[in-house]
Each structure stands twice: as structure tokens, then as C-alpha cells.
C-alpha atoms as a PDB file:
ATOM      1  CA  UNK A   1     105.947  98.125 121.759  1.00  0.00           C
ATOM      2  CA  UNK A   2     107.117  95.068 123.221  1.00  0.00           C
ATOM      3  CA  UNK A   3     106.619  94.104 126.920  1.00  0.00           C
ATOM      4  CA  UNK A   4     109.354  94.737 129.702  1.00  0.00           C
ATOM      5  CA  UNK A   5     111.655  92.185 129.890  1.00  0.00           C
ATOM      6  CA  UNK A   6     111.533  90.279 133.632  1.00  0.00           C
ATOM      7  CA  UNK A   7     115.401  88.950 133.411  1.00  0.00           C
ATOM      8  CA  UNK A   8     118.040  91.589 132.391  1.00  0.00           C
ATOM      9  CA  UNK A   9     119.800  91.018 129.413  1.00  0.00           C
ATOM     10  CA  UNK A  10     123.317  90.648 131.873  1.00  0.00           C
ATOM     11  CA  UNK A  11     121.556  87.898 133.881  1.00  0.00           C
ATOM     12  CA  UNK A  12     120.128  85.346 130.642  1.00  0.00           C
ATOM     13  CA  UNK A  13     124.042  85.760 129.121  1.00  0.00           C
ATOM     14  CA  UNK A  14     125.713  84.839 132.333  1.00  0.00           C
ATOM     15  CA  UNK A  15     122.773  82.109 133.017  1.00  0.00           C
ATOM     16  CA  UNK A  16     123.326  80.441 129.339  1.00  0.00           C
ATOM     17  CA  UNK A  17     127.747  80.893 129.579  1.00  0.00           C
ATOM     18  CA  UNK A  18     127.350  78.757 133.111  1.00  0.00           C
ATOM     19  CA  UNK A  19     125.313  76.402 131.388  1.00  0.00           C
ATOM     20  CA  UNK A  20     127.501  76.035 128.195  1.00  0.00           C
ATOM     21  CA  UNK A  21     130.847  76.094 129.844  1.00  0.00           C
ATOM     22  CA  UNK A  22     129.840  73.913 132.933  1.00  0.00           C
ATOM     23  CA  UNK A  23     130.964  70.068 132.502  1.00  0.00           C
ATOM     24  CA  UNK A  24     129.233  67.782 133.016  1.00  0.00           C
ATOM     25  CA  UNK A  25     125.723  69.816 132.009  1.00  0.00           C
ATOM     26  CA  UNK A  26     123.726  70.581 134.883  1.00  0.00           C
ATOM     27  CA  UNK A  27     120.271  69.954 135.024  1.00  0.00           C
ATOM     28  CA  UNK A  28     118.108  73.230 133.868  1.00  0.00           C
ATOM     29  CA  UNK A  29     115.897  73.254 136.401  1.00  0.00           C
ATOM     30  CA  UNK A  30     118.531  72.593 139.162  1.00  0.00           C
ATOM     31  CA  UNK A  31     120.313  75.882 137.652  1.00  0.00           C
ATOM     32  CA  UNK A  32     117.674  77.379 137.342  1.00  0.00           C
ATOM     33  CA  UNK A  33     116.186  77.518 140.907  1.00  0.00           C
ATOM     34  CA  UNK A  34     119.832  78.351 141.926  1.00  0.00           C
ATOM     35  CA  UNK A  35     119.787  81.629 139.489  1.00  0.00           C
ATOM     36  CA  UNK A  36     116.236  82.017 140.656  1.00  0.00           C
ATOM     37  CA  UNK A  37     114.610  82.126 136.986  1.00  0.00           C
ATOM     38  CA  UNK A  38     111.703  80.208 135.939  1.00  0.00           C
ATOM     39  CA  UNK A  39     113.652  76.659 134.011  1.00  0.00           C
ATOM     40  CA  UNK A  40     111.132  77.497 130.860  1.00  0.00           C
ATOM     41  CA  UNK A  41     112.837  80.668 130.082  1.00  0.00           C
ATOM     42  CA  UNK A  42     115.873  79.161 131.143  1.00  0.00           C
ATOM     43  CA  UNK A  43     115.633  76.717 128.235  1.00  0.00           C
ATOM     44  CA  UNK A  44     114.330  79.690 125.850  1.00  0.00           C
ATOM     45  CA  UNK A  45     117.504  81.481 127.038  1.00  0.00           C
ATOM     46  CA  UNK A  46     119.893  77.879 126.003  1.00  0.00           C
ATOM     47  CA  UNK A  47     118.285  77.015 122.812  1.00  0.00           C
ATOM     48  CA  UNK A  48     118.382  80.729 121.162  1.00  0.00           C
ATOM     49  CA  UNK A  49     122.037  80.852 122.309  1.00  0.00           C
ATOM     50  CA  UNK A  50     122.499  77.619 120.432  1.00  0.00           C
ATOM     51  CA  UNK A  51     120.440  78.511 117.552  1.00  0.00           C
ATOM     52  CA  UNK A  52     122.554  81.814 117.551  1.00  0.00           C
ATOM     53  CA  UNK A  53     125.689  79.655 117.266  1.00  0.00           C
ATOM     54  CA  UNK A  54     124.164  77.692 114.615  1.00  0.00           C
ATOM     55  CA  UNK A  55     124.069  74.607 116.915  1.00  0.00           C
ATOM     56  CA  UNK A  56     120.302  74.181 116.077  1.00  0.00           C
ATOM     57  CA  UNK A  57     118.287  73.834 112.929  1.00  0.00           C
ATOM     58  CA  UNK A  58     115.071  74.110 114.617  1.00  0.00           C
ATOM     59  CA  UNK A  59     115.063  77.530 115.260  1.00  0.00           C
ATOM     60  CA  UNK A  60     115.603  80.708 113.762  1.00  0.00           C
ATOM     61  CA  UNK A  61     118.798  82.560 114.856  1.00  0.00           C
ATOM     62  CA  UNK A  62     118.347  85.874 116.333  1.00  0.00           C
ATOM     63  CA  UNK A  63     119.832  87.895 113.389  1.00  0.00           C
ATOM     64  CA  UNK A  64     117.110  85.342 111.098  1.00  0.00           C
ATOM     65  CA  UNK A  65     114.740  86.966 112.908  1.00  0.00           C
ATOM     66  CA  UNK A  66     114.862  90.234 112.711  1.00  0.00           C
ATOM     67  CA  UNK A  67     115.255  89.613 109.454  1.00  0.00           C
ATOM     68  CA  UNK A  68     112.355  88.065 109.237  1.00  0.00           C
ATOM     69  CA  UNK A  69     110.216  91.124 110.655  1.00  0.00           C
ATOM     70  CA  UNK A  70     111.775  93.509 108.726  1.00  0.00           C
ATOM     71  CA  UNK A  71     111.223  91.792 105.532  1.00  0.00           C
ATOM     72  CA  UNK A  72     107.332  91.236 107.141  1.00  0.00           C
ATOM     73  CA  UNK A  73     107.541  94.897 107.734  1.00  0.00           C
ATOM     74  CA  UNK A  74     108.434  95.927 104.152  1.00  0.00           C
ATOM     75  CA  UNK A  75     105.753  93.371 102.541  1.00  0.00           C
ATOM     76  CA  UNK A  76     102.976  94.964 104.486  1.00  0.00           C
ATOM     77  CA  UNK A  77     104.438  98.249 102.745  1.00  0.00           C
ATOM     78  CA  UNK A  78     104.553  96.665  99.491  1.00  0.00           C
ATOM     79  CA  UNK A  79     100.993  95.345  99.607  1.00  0.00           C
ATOM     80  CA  UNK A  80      99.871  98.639 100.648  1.00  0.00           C
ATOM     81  CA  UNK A  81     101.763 100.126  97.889  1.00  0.00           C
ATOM     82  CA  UNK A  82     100.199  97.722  95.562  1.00  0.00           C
ATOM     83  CA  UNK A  83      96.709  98.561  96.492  1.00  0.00           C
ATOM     84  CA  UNK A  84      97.122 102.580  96.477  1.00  0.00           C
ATOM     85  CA  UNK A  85      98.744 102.019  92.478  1.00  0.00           C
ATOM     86  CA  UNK A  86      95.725  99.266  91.909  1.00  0.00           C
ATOM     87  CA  UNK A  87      93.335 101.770  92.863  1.00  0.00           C
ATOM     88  CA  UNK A  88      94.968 104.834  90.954  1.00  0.00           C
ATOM     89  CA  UNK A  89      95.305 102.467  88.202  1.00  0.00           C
ATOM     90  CA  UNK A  90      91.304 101.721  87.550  1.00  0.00           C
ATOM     91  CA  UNK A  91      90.482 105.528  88.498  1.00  0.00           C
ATOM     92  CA  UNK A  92      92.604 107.021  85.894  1.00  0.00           C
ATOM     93  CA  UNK A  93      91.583 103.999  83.499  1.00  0.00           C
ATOM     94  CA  UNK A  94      88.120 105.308  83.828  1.00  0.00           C
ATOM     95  CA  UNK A  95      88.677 108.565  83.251  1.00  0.00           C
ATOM     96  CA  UNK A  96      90.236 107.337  80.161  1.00  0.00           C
ATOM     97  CA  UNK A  97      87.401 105.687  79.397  1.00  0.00           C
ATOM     98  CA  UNK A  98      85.416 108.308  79.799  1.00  0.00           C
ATOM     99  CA  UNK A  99      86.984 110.774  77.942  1.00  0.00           C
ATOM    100  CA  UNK A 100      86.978 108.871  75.181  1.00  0.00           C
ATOM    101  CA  UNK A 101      83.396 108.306  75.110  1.00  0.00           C
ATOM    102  CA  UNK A 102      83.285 111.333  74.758  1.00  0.00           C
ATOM    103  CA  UNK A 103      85.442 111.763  71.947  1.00  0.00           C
ATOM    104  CA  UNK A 104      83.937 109.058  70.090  1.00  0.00           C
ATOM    105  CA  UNK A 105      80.726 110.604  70.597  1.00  0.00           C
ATOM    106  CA  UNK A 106      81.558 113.435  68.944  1.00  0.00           C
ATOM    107  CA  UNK A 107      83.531 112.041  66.197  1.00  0.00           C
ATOM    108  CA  UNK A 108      80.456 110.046  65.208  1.00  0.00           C
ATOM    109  CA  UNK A 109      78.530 112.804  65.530  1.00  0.00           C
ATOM    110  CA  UNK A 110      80.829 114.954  63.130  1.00  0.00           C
ATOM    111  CA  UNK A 111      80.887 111.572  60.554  1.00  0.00           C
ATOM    112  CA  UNK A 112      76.417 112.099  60.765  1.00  0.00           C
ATOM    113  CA  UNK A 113      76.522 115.785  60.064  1.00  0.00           C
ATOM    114  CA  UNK A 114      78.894 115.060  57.161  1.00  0.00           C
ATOM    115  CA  UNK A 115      76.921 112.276  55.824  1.00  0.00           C
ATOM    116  CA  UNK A 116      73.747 114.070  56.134  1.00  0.00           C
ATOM    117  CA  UNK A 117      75.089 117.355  54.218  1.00  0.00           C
ATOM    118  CA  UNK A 118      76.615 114.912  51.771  1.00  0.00           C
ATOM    119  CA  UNK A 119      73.290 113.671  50.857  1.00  0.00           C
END
């Protein structure tokens, strides 16, 4: 579970729309202080919201990455999947194996007792 958030959701959206629509740009940590938010998350805050509008190239957008933990998500599954069909795999292979041991066994054993009454 992830940790509590320390800035509501309603206070990083209005923080990032005064920074976007404000001209000139104010400095970060200027707005920041005057929000009363740390300027680091701040920044966070204004370069996911550009990444989001596809201003950035640097970072992943927020829909990129949950898409990026689901598909993390499902490959964990698929490895695990992998490894329970691996292991079923070689167990039934040697029961194969076995079995026909077996089988051979007595087919060569059949062949002797013919061979044997033969001569």
C-alpha cells in the first residue's frame, strides 16, 4: 500500500494551474513558500503535469505509468506461470520416463523368454 499523501490532490492541481497560467512564470520556490509546500514537490507536481501534457520527453506520463506497473504486474504472473508449467513439465517427463523403463524392461524381458524357448 502506498504511503499517505501530505498535499491533497485539490491543492498540487490548483498549485501547478497557478504556475502554468501565471505570466511571466514565477519562481518555484517563491510560489511555493506562498502555497506553503516544500518547492521539490512543487517541481514534481510541474514536471508530471507537463509530462502528462506531453510537454516533456523525459518522463513518463502518468497514464505511461500505470501502464508500466500493470504490465510489471502481469510479467511477475507470467514468470510465475512459467515456472509452475516448467516444473510440471520435467515431473510428468519423468514419469514418462519412468514408465517406460518399465515397459522396455519388460518387453526385453518377453524378447529373452522367447529367444530362450526358441532355442
Amino acid at each position: 500500500m502506498a504511503a499517505p499523501r501530505k498535499y491533497s490532490l485539490e491543492l498540487r492541481e490548483r498549485a501547478v494551474r497557478m504556475y502554468r497560467t501565471s505570466e511571466p512564470k514565477p519562481q518555484i520556490k517563491k510560489l511555493a513558500v506562498d502555497l506553503g509546500v516544500h518547492p521539490e514537490a512543487l517541481r514534481g507536481w510541474i514536471r508530471q503535469a507537463e509530462a502528462d501534457a506531453g510537454e516533456r520527453d523525459d518522463r513518463l506520463s502518468t497514464d505511461e505509468r500505470a501502464e508500466l506497473v500493470a504490465l510489471r504486474k502481469e510479467n511477475v504472473q507470467l514468470k510465475r506461470a512459467n515456472e509452475v508449467l516448467r516444473t510440471a513439465s520435467a515431473f510428468f517427463a519423468a514419469q514418462l520416463c519412468a514408465t517406460r523403463r518399465d515397459v522396455d524392461r519388460e518387453v526385453v524381458k518377453g524378447h529373452v523368454r522367447q529367444a530362450v524357448v526358441a532355442a
